[in-house]
Protein backbone atom coordinates (compact mmCIF):
# COMPACT_ATOMS: atom_id res chain seq x y z
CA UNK A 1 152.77 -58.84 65.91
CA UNK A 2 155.37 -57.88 68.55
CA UNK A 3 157.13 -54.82 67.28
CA UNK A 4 160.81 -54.31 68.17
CA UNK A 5 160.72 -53.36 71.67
CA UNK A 6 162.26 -50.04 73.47
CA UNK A 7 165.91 -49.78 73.91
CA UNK A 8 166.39 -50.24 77.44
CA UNK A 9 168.98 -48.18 79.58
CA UNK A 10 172.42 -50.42 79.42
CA UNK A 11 171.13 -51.83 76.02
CA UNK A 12 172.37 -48.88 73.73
CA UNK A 13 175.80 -48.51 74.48
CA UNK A 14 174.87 -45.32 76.32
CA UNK A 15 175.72 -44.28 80.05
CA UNK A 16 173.29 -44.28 82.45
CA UNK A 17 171.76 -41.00 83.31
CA UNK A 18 173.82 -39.14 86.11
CA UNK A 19 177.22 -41.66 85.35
CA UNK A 20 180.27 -41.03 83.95
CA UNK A 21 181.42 -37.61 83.08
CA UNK A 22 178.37 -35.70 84.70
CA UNK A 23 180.19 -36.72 88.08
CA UNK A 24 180.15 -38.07 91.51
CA UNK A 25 178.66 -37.13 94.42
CA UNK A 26 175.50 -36.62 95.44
CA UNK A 27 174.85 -35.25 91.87
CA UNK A 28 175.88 -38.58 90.71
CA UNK A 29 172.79 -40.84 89.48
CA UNK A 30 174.63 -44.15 90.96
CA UNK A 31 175.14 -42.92 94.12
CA UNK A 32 171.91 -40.70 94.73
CA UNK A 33 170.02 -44.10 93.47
CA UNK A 34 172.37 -46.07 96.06
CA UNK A 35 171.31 -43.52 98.85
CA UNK A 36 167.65 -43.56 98.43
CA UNK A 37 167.51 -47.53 98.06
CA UNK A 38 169.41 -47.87 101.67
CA UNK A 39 166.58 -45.26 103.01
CA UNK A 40 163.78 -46.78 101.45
CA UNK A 41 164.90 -50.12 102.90
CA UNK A 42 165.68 -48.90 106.27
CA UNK A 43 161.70 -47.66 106.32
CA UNK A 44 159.56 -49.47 108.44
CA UNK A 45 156.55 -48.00 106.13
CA UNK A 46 157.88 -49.01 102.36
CA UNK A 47 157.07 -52.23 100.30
CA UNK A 48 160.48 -53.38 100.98
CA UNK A 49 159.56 -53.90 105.00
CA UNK A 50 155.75 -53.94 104.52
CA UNK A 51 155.38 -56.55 101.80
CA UNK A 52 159.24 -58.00 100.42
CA UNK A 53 160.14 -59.33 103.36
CA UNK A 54 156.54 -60.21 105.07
CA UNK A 55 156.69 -64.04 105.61
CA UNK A 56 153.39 -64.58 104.22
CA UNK A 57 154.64 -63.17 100.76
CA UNK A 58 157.05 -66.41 100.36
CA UNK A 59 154.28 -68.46 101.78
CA UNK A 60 151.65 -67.67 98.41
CA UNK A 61 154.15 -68.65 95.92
CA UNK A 62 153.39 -72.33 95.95
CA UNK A 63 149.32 -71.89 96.60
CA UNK A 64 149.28 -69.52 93.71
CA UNK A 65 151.29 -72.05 91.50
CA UNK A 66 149.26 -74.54 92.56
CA UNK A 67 145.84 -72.51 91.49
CA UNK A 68 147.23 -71.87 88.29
CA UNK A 69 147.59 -75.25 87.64
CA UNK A 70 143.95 -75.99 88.41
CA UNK A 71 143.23 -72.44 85.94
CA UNK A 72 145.07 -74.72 83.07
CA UNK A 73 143.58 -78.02 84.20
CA UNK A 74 140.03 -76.57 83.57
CA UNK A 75 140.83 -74.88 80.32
CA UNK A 76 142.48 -77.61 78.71
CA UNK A 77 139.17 -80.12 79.73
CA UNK A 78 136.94 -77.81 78.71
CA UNK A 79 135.24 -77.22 81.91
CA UNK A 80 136.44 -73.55 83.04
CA UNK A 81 133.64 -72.00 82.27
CA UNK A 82 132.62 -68.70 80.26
CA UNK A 83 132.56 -66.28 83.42
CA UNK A 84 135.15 -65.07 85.88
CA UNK A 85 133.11 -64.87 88.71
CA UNK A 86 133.28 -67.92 90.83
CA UNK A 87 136.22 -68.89 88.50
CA UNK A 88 139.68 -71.05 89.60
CA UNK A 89 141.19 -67.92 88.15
CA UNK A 90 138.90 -65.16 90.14
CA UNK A 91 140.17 -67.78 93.69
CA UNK A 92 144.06 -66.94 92.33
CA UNK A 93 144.03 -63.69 91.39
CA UNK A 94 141.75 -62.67 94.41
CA UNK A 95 144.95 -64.18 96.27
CA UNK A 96 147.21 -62.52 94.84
CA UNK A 97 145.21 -58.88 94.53
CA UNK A 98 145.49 -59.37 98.66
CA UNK A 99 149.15 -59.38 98.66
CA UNK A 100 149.25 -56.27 100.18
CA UNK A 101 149.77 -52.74 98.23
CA UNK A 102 151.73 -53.20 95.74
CA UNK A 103 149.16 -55.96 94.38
CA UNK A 104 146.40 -53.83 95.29
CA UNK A 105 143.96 -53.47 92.11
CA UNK A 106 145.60 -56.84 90.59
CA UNK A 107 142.04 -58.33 89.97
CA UNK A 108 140.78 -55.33 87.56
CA UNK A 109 142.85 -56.51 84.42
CA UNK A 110 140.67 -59.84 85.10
CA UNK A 111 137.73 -58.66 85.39
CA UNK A 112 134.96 -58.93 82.66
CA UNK A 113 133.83 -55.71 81.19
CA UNK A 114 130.79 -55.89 80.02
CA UNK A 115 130.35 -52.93 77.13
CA UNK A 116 134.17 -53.34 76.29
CA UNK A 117 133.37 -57.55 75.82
CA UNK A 118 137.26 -57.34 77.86
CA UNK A 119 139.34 -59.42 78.56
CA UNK A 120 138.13 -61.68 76.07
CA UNK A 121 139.31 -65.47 77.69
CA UNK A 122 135.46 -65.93 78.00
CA UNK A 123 133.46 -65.83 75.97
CA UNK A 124 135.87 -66.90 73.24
CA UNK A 125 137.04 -70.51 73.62
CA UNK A 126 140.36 -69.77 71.18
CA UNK A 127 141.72 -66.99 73.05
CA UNK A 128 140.92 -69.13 76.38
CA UNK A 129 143.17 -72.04 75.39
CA UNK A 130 145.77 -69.81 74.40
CA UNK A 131 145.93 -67.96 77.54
CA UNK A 132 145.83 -71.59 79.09
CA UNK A 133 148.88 -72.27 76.81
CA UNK A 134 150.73 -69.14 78.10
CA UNK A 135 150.64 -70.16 81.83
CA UNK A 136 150.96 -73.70 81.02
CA UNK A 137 154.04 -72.89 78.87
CA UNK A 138 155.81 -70.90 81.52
CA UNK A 139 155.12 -73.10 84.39
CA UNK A 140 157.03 -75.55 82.45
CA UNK A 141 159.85 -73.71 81.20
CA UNK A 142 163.23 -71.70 82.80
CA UNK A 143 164.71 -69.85 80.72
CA UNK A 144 164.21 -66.23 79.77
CA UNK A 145 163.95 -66.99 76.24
CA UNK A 146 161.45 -69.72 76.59
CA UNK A 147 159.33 -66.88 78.36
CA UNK A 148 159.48 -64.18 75.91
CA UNK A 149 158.74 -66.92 73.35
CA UNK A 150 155.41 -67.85 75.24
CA UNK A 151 154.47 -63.69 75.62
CA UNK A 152 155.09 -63.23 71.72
CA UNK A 153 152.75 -66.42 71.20
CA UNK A 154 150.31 -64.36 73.28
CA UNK A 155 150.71 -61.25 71.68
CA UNK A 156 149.88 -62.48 68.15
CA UNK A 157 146.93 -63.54 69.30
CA UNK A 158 145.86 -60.04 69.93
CA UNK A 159 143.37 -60.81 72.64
CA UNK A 160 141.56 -57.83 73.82
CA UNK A 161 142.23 -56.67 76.97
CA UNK A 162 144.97 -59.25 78.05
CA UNK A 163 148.16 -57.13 78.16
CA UNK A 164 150.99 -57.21 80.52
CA UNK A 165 148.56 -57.12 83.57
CA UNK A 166 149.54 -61.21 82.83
CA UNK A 167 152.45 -60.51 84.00
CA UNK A 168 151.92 -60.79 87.64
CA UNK A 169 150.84 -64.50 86.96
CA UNK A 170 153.98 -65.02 85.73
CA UNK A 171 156.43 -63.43 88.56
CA UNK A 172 154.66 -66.20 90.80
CA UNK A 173 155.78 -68.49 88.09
CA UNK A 174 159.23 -66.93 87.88
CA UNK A 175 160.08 -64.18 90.57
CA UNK A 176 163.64 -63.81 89.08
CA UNK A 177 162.89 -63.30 85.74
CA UNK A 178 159.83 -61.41 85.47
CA UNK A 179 158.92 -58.56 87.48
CA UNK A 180 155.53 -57.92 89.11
CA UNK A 181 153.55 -55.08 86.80
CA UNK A 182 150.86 -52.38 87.69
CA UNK A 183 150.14 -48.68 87.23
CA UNK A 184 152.62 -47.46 89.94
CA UNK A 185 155.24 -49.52 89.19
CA UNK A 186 155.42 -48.51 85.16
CA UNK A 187 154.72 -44.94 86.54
CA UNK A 188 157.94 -45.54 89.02
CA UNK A 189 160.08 -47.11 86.34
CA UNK A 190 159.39 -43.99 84.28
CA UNK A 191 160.19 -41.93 86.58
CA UNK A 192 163.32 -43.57 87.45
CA UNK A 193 164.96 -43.83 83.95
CA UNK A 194 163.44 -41.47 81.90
CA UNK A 195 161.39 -43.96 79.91
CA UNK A 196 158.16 -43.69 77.71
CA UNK A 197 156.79 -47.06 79.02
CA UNK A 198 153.05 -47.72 77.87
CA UNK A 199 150.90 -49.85 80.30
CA UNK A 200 148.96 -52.14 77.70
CA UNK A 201 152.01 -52.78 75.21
CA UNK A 202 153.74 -56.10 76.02
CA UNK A 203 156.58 -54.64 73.97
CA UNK A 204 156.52 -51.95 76.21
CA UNK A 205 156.56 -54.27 78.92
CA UNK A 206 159.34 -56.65 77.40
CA UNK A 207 161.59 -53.00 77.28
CA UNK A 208 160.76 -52.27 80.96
CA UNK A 209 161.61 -55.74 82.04
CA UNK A 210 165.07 -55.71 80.57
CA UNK A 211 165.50 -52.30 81.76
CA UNK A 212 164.70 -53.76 85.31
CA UNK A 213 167.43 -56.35 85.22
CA UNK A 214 169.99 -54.05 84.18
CA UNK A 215 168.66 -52.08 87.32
CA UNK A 216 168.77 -54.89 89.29
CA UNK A 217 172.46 -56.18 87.97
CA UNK A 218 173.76 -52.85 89.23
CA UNK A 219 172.14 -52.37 92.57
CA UNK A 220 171.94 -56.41 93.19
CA UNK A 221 174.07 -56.04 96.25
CA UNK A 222 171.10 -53.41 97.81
CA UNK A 223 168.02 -55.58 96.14
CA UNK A 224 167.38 -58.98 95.50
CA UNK A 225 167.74 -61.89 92.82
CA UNK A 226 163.95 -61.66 93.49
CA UNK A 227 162.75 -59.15 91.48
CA UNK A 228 160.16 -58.32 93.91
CA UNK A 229 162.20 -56.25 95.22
CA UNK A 230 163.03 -53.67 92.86
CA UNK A 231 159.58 -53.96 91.76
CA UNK A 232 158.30 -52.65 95.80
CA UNK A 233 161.13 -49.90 95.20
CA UNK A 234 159.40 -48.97 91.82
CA UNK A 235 156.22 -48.95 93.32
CA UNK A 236 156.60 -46.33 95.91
CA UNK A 237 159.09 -44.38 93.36
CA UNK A 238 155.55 -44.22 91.07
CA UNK A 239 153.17 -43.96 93.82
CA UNK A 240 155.09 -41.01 95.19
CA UNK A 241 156.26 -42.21 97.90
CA UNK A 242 160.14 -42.24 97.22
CA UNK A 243 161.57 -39.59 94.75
CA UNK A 244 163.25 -40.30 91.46
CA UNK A 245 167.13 -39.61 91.71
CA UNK A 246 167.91 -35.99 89.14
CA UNK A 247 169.30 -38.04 86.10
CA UNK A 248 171.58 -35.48 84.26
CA UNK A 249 173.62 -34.67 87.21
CA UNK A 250 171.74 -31.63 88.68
CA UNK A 251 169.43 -31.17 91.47
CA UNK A 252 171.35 -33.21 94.47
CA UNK A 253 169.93 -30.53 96.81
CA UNK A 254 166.22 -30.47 96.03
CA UNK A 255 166.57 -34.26 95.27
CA UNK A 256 167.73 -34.63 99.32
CA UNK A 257 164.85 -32.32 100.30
CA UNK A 258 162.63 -34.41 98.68
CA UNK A 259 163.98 -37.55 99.97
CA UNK A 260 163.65 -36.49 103.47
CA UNK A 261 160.12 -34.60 103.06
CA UNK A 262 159.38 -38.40 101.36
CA UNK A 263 159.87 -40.31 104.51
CA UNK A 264 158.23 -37.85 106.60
CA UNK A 265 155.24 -38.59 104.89
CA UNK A 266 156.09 -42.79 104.80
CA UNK A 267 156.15 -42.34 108.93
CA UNK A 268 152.53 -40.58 108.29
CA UNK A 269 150.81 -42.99 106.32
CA UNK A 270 147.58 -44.63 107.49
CA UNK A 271 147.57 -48.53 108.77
CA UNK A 272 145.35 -49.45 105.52
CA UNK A 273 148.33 -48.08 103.87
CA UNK A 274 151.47 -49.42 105.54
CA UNK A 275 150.58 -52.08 107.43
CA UNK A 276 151.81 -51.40 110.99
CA UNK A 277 153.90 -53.62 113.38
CA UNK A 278 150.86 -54.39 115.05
CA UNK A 279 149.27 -56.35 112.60
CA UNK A 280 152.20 -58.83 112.86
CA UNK A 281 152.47 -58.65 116.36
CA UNK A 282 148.52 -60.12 116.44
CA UNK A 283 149.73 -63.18 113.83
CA UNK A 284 152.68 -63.53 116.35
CA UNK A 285 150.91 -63.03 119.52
CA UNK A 286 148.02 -65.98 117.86
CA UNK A 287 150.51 -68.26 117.00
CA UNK A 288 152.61 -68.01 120.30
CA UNK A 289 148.75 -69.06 122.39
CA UNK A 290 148.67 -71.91 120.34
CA UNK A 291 151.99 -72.45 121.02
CA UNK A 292 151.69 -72.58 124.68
CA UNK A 293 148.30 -74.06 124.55
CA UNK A 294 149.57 -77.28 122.54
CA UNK A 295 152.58 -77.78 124.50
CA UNK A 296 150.26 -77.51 127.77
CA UNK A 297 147.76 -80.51 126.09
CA UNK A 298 151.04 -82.45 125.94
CA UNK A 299 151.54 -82.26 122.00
CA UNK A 300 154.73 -81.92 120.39
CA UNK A 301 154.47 -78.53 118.57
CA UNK A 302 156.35 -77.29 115.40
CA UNK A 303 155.74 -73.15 114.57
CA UNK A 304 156.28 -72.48 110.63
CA UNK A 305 159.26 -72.93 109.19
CA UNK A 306 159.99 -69.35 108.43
CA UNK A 307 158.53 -67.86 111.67
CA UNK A 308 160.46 -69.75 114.26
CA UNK A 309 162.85 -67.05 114.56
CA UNK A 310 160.42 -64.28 115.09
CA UNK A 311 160.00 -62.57 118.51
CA UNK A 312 156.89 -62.21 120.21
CA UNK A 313 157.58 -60.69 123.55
CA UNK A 314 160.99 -61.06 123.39
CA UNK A 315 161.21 -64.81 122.64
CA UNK A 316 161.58 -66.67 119.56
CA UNK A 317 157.83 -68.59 118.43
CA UNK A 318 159.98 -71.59 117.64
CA UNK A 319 161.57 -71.51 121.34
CA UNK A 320 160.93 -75.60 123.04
CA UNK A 321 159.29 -76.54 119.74
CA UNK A 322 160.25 -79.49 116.85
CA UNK A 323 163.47 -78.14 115.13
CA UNK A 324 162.74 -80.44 112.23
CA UNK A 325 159.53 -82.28 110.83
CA UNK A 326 159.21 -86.34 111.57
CA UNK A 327 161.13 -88.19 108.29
CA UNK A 328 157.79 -89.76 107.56
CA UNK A 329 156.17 -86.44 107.45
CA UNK A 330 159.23 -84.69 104.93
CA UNK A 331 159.15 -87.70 102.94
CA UNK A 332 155.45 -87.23 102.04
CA UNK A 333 153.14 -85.34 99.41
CA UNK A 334 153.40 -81.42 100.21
CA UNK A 335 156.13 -81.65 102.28
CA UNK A 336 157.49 -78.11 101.63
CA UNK A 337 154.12 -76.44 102.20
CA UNK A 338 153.36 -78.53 105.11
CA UNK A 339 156.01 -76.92 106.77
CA UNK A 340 154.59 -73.58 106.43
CA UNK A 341 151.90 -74.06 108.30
CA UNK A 342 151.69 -71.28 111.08
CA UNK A 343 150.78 -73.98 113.64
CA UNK A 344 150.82 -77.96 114.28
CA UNK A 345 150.56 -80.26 116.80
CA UNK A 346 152.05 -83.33 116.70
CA UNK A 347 151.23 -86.22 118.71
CA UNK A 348 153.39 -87.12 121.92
CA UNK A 349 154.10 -90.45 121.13
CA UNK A 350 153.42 -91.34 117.51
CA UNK A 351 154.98 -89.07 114.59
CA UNK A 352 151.47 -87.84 113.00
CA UNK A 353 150.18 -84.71 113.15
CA UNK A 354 146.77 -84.16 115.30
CA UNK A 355 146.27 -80.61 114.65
CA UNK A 356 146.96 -77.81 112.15
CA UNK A 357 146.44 -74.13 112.71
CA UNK A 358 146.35 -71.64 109.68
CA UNK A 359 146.39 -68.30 111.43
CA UNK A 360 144.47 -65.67 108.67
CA UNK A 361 145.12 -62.38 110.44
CA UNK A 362 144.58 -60.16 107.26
CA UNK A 363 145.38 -62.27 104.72
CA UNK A 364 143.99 -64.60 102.45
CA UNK A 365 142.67 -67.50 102.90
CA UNK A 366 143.89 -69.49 99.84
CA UNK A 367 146.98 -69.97 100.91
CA UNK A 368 145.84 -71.31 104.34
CA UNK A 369 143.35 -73.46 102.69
CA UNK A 370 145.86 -75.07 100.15
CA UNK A 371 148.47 -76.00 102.75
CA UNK A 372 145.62 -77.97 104.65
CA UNK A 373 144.77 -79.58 101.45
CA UNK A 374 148.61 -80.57 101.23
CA UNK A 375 148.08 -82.26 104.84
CA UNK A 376 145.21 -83.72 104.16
CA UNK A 377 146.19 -85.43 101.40
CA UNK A 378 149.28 -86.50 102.48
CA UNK A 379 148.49 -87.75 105.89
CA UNK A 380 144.65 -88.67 107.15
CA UNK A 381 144.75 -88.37 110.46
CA UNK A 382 143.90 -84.85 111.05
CA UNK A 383 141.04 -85.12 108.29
CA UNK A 384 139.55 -88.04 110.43
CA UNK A 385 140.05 -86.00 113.24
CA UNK A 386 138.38 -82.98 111.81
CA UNK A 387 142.00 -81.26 113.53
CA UNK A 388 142.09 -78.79 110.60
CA UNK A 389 141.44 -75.14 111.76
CA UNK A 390 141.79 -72.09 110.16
CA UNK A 391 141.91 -68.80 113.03
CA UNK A 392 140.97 -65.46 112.11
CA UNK A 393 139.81 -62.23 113.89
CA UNK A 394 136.03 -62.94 115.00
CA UNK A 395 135.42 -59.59 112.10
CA UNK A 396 136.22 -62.15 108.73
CA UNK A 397 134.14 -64.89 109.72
CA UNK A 398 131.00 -63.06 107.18
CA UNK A 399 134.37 -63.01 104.30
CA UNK A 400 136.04 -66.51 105.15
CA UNK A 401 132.02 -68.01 104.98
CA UNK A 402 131.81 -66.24 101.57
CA UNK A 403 135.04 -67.18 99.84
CA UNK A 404 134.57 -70.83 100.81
CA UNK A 405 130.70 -70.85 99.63
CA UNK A 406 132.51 -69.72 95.96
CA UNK A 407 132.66 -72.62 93.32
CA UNK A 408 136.32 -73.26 93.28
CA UNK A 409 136.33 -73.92 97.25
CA UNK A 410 133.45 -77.05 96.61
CA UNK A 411 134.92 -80.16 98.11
CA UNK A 412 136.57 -77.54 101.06
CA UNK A 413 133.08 -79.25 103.04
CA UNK A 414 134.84 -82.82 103.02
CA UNK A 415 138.09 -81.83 105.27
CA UNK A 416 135.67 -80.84 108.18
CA UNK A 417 137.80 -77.49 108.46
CA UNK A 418 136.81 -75.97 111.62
CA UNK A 419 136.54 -71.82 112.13
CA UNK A 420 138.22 -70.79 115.62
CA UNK A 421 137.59 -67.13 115.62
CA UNK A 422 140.46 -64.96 118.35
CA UNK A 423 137.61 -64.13 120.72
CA UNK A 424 137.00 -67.45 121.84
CA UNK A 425 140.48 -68.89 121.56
CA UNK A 426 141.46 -65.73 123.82
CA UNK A 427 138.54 -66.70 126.48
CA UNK A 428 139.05 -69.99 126.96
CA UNK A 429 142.85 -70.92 126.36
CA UNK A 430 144.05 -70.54 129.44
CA UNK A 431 141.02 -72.79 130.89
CA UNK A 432 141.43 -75.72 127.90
CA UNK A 433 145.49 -75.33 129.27
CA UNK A 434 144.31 -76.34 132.89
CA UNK A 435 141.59 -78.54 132.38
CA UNK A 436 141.32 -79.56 128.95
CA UNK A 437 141.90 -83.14 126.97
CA UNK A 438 143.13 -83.65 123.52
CA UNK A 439 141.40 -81.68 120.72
CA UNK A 440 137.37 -82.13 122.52
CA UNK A 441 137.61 -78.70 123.96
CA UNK A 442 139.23 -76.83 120.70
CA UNK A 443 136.81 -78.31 119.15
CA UNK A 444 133.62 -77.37 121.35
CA UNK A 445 135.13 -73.45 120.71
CA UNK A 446 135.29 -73.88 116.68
CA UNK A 447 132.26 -73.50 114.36
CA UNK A 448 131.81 -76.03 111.40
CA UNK A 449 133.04 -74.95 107.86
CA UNK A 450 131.80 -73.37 105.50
């Protein structure tokens, strides 16, 4: 039964800690909170830079919605299975456990224990169907109330080993009105306001999440209606990245030295990490061949929707490419993930699309693979043409190979994806520019999927 949850800071009538009379300055709560949420976003090495605003963070929501939807499908036929491995719900939460660091570990709550007979959606049918009904329910609703509703369902169920680990199904459900949940972040929210927060408690949880959007109500104007956001900032607060602001007024000096001996150590972090610039330059630098390569077959070529306006050597990737989709290609099935494809090229005289590029730098592949699908099903041509391509460093061909052999990736073989690894892509572009012919030579450098 849910119990009556924690108060939450802003809930009780009381200040916040550091406010009011303990006063201002930099022994002020408010304003040392304020200080070290414009440094942490300035940081080229925090969550905010390294994961908030990444562009392929935006691009996941609708793939992950999308797999959850085939999760419930399953469970409500019958057919989902009794394992995890292999699973419609091991392809999504392997997708989201690659969002970067803050997701980092996402796949453990998932995963079955053995001995411990956790998290039991298994081997029980009941408890499956009701954790069905929980995503089902709040991919329907949207309202705050209506979720809650659906997580006290849950909770008197008393499933073993399905606590608020959930949770991060649900922000890709409803980013603004539940926040992401892991270790670190309950360990930065603690931190942060002085809380007692428990990690498997979904009251616990329910306290901390109100607690975050009083949090996020006062520092909205530094954050995000996205509670991604404050979720990255608690995540380095609790992975010690970023220090917790003194809360009874005291402190302001050691707090600053701690601030600044903080982002000293940010700058020092390793690539697997922080994710450096590089990384993104390699996307951008992919992206901008293809680019260039397309326009010099004589396509018409359209760059992601949310990437046009990123530089790669000083220009934007969108620069002399389709401002807008074709009507006919807005107007059909998938239109909004369509357009997030990294790359496609459109044919110079009819308003189809020939070719589609899903450049997989270090990410995963889901995503990439449920945007095709989106093309594919809304418009043959590049599925006759077998003009689907996913490009990767030459290094993940062993991992893509693997994911797609999985269960849930089965009828992948019928859209005749092809594998165009960097290496050859970087030897022969310039020569398939010169001499080369519609797709024939892209496709004599691509190896068959899977």
């Amino acid at each position: 039964m849910l119990e009556a949850p924690l108060a939450a800071p802003g809930k009780s009538g009381d200040a916040w800690p550091g406010t009011g009379a303990q006063g201002n300055g930099m022994g002020d709560f408010d304003g040392a909170a304020r200080d070290l949420i414009r440094r942490w976003k300035d940081d080229p090495a925090a969550a905010y830079q390294t994961w908030f605003l990444w562009s392929e963070r935006v691009k996941n929501f609708r793939s992950i919605r999308r797999g959850l939807e085939v999760v419930v499908a399953e469970i409500e036929a019958g057919s989902f299975g009794n394992a995890y491995r292999g699973s419609s719900l091991e392809t999504v939460v392997h997708s989201i456990a690659e969002q970067r660091q803050i997701f980092r570990g996402a796949d453990h709550a998932f995963l079955w224990k053995p001995k411990l007979r956790i998290p039991d959606i298994y081997e029980n049918p009941a408890n499956q169907r009701a954790f069905g009904r929980l995503i089902d329910g709040c991919a329907c609703c949207s309202t705050e109330g209506e979720i809650i509703r659906h997580i006290e369902d849950i909770d008197r169920c008393c499933i073993k080993g399905l606590g608020p680990a959930v949770a991060n199904l649900l922000y890709f459900l409803h980013p603004t009105l539940v926040p992401p949940f892991n270790t670190r972040i309950v360990e930065g929210y603690n931190r942060l306001t002085g809380a007692q927060v428990r990690l498997g408690s979904w009251p616990h949880f329910l306290a901390m999440r109100q607690g975050i959007l009083d949090l996020n109500a006062r520092y909205r104007d530094l954050l995000s209606n996205d509670l991604g956001a404050i979720g990255a900032l608690l995540f380095d607060i609790g992975a010690g990245r970023y220090p917790a602001p003194p809360r009874d007024g005291t402190g302001a000096a050691a707090f600053a030295d701690r601030l600044r001996a903080a982002r000293a150590a940010a700058a020092d972090l390793t690539p697997a990490e922080a994710r450096s610039e590089k990384d993104e330059a390699s996307h951008s630098e992919v992206q901008s061949w293809l680019r260039d390569l397309g326009t010099a077959l004589g396509y018409r070529v359209w760059i992601a929707a949310n990437d046009r306006g990123r530089l790669h050597n000083g220009r934007p990737l969108g620069e002399g490419c389709l401002e807008v989709l074709p009507p006919v290609l807005m107007a059909a099935p998938g239109a909004d993930m369509v357009r997030l494809i990294d790359v496609l090229w459109l044919s110079p005289d009819a308003d189809r699309v020939t070719a589609a590029f899903e450049v997989e730098h270090s990410t995963s592949i889901y995503s990439g693979i449920v945007r095709m699908l989106d093309l594919a099903l809304g418009h043959a041509d590049p599925h006759a043409e077998g003009g689907l391509f996913l490009v990767a460093p030459d290094a993940r061909e062993a991992e893509v190979r693997a994911q797609l052999a999985r269960p849930a990736f089965a009828r992948i073989a019928d859209l005749k994806i092809g594998w165009l690894p960097y290496g050859e892509l970087a030897r022969h572009r310039e020569a398939i520019s010169r001499f080369g012919e519609g797709l024939k030579a892209i496709r004599a450098i691509a190896r068959p999927l899977p």
